[in-house]
PDB file of N, CA and C in Angstrom:
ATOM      1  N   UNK A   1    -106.589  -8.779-116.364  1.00  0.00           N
ATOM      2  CA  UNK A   1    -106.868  -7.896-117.477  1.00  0.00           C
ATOM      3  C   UNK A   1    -108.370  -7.888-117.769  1.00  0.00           C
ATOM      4  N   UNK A   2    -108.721  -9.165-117.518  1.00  0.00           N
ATOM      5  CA  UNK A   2    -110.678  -9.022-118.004  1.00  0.00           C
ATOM      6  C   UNK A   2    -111.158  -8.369-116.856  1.00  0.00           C
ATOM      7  N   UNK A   3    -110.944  -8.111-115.614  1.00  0.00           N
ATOM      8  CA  UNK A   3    -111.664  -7.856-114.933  1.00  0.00           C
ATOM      9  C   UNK A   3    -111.513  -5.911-115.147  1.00  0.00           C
ATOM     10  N   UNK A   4    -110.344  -5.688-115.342  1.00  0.00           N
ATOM     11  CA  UNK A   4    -109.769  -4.105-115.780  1.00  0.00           C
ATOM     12  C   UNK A   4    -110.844  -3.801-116.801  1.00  0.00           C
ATOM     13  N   UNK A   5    -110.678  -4.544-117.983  1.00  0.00           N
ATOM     14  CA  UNK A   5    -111.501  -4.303-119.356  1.00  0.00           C
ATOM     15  C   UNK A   5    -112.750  -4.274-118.589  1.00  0.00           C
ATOM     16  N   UNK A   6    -113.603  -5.151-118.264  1.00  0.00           N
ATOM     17  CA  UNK A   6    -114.698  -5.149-117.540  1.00  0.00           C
ATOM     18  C   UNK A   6    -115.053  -3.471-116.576  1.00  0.00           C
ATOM     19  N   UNK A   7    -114.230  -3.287-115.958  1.00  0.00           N
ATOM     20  CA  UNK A   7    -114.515  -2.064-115.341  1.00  0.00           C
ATOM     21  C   UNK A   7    -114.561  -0.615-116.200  1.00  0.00           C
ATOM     22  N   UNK A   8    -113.223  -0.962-117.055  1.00  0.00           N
ATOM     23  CA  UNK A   8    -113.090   0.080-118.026  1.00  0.00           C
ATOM     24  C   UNK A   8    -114.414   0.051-118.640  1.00  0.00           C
ATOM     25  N   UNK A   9    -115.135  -0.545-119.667  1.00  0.00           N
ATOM     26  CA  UNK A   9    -116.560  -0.343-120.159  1.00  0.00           C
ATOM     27  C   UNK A   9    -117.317   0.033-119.190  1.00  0.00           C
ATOM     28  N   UNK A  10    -117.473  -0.097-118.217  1.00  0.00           N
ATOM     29  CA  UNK A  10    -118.515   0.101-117.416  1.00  0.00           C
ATOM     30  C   UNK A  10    -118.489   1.520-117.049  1.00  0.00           C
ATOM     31  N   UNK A  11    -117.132   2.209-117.241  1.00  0.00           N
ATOM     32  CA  UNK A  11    -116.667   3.327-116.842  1.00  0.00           C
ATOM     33  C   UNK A  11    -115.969   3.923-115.115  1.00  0.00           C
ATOM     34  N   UNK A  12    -115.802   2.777-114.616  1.00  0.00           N
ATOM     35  CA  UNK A  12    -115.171   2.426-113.023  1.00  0.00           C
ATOM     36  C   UNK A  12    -114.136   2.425-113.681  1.00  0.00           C
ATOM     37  N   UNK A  13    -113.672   4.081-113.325  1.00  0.00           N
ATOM     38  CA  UNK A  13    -112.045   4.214-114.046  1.00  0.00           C
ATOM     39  C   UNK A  13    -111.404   3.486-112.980  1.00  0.00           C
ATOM     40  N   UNK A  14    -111.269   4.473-112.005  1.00  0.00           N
ATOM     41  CA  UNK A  14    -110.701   3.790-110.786  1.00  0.00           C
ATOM     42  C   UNK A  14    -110.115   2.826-110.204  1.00  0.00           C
ATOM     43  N   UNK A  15    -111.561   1.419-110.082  1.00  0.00           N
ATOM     44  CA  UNK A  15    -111.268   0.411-110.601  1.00  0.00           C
ATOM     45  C   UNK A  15    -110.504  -0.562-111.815  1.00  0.00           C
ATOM     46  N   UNK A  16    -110.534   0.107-112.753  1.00  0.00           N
ATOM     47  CA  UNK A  16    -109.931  -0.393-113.943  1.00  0.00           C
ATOM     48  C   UNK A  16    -108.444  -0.397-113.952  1.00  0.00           C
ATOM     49  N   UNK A  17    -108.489   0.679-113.393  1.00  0.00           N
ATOM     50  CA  UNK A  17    -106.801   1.586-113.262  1.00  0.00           C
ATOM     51  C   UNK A  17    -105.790   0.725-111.771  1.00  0.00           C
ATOM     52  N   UNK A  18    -106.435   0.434-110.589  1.00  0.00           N
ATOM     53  CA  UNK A  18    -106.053   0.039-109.800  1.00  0.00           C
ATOM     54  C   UNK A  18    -105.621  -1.961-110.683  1.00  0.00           C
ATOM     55  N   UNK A  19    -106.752  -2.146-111.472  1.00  0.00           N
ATOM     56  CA  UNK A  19    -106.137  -3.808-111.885  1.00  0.00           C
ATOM     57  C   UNK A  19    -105.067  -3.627-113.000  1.00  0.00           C
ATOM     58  N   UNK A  20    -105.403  -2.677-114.017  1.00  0.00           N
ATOM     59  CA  UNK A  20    -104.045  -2.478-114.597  1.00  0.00           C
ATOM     60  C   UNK A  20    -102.931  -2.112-113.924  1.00  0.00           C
ATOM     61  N   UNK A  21    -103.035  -1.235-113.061  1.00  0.00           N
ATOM     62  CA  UNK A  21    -101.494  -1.408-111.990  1.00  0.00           C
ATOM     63  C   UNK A  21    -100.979  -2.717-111.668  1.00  0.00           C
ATOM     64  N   UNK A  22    -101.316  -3.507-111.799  1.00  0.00           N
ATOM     65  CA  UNK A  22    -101.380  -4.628-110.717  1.00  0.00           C
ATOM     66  C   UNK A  22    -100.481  -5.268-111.997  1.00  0.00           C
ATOM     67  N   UNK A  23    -100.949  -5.192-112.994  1.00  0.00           N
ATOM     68  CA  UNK A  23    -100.329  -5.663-114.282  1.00  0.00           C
ATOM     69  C   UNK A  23     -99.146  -5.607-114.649  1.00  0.00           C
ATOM     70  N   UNK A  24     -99.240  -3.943-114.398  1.00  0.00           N
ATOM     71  CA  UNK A  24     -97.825  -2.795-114.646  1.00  0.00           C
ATOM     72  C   UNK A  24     -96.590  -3.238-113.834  1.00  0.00           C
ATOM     73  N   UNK A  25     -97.448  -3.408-112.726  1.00  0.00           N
ATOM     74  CA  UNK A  25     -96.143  -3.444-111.405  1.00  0.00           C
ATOM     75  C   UNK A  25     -95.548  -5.010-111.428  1.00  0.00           C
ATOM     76  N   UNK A  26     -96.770  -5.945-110.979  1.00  0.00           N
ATOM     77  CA  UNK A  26     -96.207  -7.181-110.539  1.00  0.00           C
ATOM     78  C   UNK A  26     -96.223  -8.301-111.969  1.00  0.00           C
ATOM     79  N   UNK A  27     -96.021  -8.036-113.216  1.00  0.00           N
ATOM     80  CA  UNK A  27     -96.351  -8.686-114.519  1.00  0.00           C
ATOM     81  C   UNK A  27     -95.839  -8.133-115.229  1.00  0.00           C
ATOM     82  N   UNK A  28     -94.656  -7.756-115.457  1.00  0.00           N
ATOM     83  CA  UNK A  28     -93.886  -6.942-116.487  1.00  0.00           C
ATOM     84  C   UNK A  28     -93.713  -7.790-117.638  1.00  0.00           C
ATOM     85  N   UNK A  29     -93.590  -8.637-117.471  1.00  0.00           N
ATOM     86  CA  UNK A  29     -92.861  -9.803-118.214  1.00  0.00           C
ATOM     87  C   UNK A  29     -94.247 -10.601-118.872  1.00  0.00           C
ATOM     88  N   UNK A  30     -95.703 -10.344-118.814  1.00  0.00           N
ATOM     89  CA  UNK A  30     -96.520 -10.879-119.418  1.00  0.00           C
ATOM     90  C   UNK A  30     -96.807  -9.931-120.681  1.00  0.00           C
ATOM     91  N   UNK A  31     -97.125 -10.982-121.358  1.00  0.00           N
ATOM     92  CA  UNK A  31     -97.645 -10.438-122.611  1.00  0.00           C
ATOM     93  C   UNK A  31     -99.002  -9.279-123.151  1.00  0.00           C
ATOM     94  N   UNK A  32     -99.377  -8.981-121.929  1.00  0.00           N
ATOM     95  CA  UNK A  32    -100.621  -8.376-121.250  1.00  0.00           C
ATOM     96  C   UNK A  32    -100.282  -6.673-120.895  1.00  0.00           C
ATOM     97  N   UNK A  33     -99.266  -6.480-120.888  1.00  0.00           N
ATOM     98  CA  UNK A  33     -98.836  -5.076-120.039  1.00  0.00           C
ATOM     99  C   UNK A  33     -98.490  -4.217-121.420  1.00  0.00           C
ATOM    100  N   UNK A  34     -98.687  -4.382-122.750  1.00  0.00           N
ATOM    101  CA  UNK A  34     -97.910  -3.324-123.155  1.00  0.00           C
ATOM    102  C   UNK A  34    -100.163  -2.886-123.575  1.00  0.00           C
ATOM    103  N   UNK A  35    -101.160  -4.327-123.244  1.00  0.00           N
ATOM    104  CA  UNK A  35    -102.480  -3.581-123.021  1.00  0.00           C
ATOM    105  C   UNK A  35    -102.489  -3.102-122.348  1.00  0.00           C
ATOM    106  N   UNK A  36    -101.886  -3.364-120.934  1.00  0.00           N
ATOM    107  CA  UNK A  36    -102.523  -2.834-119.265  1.00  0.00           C
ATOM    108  C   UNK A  36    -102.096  -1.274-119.628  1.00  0.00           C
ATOM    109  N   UNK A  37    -100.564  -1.100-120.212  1.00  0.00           N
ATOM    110  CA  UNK A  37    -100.260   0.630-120.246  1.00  0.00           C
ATOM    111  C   UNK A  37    -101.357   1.053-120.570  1.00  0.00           C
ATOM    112  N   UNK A  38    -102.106   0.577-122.119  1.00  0.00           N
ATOM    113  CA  UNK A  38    -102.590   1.662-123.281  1.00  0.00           C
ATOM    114  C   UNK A  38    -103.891   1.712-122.580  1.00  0.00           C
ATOM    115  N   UNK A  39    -104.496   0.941-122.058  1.00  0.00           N
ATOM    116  CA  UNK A  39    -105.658   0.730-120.986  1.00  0.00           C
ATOM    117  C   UNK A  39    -105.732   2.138-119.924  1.00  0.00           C
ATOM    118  N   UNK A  40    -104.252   1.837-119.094  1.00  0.00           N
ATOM    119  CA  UNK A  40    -104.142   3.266-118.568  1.00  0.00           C
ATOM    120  C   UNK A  40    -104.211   4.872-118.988  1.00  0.00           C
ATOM    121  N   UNK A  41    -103.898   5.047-120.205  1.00  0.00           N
ATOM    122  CA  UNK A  41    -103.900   6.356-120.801  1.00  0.00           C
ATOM    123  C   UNK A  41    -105.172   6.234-120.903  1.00  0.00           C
ATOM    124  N   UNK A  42    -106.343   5.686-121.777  1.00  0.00           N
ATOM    125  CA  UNK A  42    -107.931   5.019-121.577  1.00  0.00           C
ATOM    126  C   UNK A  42    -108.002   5.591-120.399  1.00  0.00           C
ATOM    127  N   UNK A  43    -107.872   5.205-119.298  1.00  0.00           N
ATOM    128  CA  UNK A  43    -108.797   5.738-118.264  1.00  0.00           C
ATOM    129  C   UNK A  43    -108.272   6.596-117.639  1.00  0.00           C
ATOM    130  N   UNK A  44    -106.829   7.293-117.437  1.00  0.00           N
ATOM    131  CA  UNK A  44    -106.237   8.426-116.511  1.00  0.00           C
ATOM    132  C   UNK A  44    -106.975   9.538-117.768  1.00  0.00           C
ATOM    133  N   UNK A  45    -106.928   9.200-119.332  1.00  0.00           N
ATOM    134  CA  UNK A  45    -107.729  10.479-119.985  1.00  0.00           C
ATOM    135  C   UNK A  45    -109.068  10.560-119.169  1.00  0.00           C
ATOM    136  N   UNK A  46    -109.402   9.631-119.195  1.00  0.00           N
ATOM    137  CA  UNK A  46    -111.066   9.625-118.834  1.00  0.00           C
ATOM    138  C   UNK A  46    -111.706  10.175-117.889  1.00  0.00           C
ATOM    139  N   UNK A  47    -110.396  10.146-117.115  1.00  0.00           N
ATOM    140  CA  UNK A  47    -110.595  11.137-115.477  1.00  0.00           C
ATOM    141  C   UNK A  47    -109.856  12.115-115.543  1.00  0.00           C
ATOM    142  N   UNK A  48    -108.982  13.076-116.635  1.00  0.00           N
ATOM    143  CA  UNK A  48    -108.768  14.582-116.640  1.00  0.00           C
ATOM    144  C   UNK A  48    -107.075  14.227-115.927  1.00  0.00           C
ATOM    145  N   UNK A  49    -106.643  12.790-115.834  1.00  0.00           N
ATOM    146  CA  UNK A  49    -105.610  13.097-115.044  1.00  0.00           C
ATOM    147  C   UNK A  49    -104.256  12.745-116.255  1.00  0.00           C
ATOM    148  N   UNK A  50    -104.159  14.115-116.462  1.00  0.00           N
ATOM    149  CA  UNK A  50    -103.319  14.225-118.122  1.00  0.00           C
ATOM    150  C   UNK A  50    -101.688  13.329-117.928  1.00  0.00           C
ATOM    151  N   UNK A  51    -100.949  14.128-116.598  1.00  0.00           N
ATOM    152  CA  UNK A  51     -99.846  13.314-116.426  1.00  0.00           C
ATOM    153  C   UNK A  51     -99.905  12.290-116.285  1.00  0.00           C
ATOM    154  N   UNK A  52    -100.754  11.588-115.407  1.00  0.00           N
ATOM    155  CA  UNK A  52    -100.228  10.358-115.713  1.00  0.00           C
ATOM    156  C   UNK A  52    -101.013   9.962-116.982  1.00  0.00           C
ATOM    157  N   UNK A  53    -101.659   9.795-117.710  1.00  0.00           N
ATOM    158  CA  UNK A  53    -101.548   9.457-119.135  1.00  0.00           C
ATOM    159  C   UNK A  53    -100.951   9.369-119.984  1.00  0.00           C
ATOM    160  N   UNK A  54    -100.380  10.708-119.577  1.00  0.00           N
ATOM    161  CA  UNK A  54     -98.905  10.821-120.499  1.00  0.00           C
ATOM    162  C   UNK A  54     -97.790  10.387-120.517  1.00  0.00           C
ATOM    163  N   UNK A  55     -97.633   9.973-119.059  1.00  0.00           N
ATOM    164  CA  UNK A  55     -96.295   8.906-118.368  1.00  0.00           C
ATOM    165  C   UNK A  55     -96.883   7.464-119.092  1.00  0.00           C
ATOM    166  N   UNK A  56     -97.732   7.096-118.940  1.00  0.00           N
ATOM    167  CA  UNK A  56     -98.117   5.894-119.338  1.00  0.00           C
ATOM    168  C   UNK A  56     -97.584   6.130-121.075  1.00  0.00           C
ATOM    169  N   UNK A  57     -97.955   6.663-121.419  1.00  0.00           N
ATOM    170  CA  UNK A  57     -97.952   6.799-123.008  1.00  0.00           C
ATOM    171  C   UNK A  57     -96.120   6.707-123.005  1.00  0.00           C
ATOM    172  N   UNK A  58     -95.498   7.680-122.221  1.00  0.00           N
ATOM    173  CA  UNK A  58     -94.379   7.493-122.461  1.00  0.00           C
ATOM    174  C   UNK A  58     -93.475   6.007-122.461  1.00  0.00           C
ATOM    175  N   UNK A  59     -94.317   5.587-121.360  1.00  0.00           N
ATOM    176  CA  UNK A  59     -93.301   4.518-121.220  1.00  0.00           C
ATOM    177  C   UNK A  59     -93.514   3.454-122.165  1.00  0.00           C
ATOM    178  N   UNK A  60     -94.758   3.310-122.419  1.00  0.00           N
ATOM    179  CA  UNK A  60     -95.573   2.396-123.469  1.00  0.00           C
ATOM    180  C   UNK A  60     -95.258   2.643-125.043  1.00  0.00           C
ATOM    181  N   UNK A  61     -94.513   4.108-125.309  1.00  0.00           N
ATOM    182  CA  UNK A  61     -93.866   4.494-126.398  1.00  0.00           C
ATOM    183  C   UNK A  61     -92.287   3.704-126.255  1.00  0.00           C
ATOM    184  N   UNK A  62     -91.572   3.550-125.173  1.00  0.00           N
ATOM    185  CA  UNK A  62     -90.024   3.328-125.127  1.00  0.00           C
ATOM    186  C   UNK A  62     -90.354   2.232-124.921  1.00  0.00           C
ATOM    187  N   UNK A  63     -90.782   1.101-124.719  1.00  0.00           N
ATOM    188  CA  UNK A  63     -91.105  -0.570-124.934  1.00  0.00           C
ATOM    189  C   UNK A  63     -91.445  -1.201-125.726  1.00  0.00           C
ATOM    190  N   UNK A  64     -93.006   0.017-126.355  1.00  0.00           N
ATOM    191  CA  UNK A  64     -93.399  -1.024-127.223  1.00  0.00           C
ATOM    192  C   UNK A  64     -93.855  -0.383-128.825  1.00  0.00           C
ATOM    193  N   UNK A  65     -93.134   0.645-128.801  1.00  0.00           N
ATOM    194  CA  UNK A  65     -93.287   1.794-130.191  1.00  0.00           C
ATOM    195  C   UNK A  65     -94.153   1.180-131.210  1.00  0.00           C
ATOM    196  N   UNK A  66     -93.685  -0.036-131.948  1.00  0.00           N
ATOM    197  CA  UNK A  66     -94.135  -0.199-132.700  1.00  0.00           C
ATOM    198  C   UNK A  66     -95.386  -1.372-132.905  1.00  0.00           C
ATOM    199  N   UNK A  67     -96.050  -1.056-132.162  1.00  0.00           N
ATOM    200  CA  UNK A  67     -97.320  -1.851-131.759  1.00  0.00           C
ATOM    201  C   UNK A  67     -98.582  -1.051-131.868  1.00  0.00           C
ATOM    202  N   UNK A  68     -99.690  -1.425-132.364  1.00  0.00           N
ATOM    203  CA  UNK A  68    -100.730  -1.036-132.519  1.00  0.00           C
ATOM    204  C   UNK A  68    -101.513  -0.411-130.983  1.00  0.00           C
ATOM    205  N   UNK A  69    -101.082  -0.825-129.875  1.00  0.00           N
ATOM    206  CA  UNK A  69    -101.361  -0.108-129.049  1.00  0.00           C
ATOM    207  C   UNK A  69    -100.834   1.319-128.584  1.00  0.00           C
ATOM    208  N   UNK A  70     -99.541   1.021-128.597  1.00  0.00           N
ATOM    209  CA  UNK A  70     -98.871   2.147-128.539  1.00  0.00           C
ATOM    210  C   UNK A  70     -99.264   3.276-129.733  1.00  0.00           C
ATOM    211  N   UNK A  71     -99.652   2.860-131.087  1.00  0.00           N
ATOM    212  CA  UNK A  71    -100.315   4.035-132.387  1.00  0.00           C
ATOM    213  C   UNK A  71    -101.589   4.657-131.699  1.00  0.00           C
ATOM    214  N   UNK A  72    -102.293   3.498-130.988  1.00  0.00           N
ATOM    215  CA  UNK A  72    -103.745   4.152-130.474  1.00  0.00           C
ATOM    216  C   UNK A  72    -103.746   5.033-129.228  1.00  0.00           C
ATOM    217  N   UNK A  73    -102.718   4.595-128.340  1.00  0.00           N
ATOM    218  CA  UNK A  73    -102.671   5.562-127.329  1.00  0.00           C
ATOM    219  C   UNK A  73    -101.963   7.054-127.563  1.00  0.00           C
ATOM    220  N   UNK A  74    -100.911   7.097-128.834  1.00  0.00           N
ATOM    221  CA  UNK A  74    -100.749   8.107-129.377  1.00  0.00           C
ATOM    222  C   UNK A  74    -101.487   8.903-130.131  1.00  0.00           C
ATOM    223  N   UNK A  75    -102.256   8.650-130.293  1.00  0.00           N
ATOM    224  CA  UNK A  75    -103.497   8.878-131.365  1.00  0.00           C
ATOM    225  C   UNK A  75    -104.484   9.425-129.683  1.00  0.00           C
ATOM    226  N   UNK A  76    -104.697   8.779-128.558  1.00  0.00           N
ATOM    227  CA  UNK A  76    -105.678   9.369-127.874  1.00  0.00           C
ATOM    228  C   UNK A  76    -104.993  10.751-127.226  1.00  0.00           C
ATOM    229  N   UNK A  77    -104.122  11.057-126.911  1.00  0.00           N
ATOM    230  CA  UNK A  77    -102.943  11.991-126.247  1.00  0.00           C
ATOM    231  C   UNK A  77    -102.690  12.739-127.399  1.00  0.00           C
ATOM    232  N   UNK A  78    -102.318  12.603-129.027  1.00  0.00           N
ATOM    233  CA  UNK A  78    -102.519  13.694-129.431  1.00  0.00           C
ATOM    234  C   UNK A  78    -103.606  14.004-130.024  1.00  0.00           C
ATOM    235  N   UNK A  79    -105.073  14.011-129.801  1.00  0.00           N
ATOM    236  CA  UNK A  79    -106.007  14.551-130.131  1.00  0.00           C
ATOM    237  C   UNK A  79    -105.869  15.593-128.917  1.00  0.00           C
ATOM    238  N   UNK A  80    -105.718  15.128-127.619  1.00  0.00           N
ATOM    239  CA  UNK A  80    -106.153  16.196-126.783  1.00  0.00           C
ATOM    240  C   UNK A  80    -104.587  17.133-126.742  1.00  0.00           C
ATOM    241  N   UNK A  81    -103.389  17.555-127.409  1.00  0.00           N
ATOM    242  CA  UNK A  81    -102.720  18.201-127.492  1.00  0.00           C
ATOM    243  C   UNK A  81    -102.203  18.118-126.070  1.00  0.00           C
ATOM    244  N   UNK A  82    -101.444  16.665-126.344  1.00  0.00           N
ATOM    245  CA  UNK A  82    -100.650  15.718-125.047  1.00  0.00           C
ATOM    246  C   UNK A  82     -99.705  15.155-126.311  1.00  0.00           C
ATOM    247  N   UNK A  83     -98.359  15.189-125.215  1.00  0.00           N
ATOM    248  CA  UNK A  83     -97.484  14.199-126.086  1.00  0.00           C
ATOM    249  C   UNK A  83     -97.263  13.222-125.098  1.00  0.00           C
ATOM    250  N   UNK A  84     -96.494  12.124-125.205  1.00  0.00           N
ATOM    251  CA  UNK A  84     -96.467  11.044-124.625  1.00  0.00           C
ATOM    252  C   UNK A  84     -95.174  11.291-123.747  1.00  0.00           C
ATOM    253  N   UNK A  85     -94.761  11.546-122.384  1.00  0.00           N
ATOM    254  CA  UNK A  85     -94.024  12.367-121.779  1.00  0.00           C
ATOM    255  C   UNK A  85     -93.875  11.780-120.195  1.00  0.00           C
ATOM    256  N   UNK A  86     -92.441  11.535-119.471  1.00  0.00           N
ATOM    257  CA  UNK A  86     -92.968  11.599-117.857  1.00  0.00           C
ATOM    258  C   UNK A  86     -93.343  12.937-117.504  1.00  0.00           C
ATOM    259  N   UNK A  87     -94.396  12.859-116.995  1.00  0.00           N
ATOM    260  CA  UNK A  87     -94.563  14.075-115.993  1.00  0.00           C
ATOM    261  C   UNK A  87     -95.373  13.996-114.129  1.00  0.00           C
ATOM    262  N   UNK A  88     -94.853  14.420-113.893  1.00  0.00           N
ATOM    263  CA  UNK A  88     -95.598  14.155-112.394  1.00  0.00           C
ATOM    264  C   UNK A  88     -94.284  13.177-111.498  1.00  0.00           C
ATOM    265  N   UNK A  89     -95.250  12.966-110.466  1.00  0.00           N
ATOM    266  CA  UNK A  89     -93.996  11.863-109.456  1.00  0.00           C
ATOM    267  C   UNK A  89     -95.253  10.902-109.016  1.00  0.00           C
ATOM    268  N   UNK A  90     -95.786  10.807-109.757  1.00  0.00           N
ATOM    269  CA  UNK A  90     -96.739   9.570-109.321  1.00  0.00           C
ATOM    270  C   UNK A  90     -96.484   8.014-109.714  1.00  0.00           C
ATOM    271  N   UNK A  91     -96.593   7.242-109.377  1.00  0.00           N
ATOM    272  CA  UNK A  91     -96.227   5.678-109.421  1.00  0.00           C
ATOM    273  C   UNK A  91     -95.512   5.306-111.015  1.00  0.00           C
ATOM    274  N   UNK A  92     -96.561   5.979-111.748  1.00  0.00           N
ATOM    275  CA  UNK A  92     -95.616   5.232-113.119  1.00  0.00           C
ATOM    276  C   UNK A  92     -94.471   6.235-113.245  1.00  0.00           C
ATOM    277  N   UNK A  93     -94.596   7.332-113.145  1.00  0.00           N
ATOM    278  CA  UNK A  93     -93.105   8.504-112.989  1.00  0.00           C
ATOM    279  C   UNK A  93     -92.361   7.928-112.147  1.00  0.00           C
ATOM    280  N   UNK A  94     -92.549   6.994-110.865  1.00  0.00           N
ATOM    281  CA  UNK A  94     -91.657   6.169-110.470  1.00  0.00           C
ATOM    282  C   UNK A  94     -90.972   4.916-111.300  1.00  0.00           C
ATOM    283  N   UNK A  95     -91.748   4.263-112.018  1.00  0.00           N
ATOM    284  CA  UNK A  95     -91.250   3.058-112.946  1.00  0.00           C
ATOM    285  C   UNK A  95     -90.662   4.157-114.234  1.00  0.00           C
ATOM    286  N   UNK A  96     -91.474   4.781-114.830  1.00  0.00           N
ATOM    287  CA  UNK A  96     -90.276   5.950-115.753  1.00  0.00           C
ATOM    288  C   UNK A  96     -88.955   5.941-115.451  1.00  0.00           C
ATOM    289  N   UNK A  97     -88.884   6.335-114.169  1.00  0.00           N
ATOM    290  CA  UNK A  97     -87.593   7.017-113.815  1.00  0.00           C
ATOM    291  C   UNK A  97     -86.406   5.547-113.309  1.00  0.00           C
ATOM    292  N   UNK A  98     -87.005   4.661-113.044  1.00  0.00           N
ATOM    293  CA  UNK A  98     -86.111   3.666-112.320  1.00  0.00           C
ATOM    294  C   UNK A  98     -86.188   2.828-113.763  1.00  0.00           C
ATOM    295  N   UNK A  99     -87.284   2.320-114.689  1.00  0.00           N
ATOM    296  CA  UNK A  99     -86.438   2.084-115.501  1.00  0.00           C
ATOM    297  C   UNK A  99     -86.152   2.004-117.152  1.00  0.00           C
ATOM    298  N   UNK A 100     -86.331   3.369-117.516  1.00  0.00           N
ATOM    299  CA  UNK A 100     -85.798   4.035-118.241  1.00  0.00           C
ATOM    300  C   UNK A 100     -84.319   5.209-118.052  1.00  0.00           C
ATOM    301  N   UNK A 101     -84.830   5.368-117.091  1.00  0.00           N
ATOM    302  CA  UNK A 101     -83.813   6.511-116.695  1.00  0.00           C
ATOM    303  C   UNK A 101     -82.807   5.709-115.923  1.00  0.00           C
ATOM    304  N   UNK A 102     -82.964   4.543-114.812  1.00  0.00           N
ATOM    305  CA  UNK A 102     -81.907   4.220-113.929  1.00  0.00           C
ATOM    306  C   UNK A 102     -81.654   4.887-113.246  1.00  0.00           C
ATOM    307  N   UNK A 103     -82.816   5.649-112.470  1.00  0.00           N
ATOM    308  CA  UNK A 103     -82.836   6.416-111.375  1.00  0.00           C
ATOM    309  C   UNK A 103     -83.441   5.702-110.168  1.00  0.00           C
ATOM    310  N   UNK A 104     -82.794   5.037-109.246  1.00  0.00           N
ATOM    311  CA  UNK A 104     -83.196   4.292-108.429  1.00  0.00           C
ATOM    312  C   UNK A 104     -84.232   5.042-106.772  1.00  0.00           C
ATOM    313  N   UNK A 105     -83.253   5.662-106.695  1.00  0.00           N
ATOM    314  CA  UNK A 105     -84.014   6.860-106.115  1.00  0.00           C
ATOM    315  C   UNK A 105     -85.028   8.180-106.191  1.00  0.00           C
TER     316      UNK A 105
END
């Protein structure tokens, strides 16, 4: 996560985004991931890439609603007239769908 945060300021979305995955995927269960999501909407906004921001937001809304991260990442998605939503078929639209939805395939 420090090294993500670290990149994130620096503005190495990219980077930032590839260590929060790492979070997302293999660390579900740490206490760290409902930052690593809100981190992600942070930098997929930052690079114009709306769906997945918004997948992030979604899923980070159905886990962890009532958390101050989840208010701020709702708060960054609806300034730009985004709701917090799966959209796309990209990696977190894969964790969306397998597990929220229980779509394994």
């Amino acid at each position: 996560m420090e090294i993500g945060r670290y990149y994130l300021r620096r503005e190495h979305y990219t980077a930032a985004i590839n260590r929060f995955r790492v979070v997302v995927e293999d660390f579900q269960t740490t206490t760290h991931t409902v930052e690593a999501l809100h981190r992600l909407v942070e930098a997929y906004l930052s690079l114009g890439l709306v769906d997945e921001a918004q997948t992030a937001g979604a899923i980070l809304g159905y886990n962890y609603q009532s958390t101050a991260w989840y208010e701020d990442s709702y708060q960054l998605l609806t300034k730009q007239g985004l709701e917090p939503r799966s959209r796309g078929n990209g990696w977190l639209a894969q964790i969306y769908r397998q597990s929220l939805q229980g779509k394994w395939l």
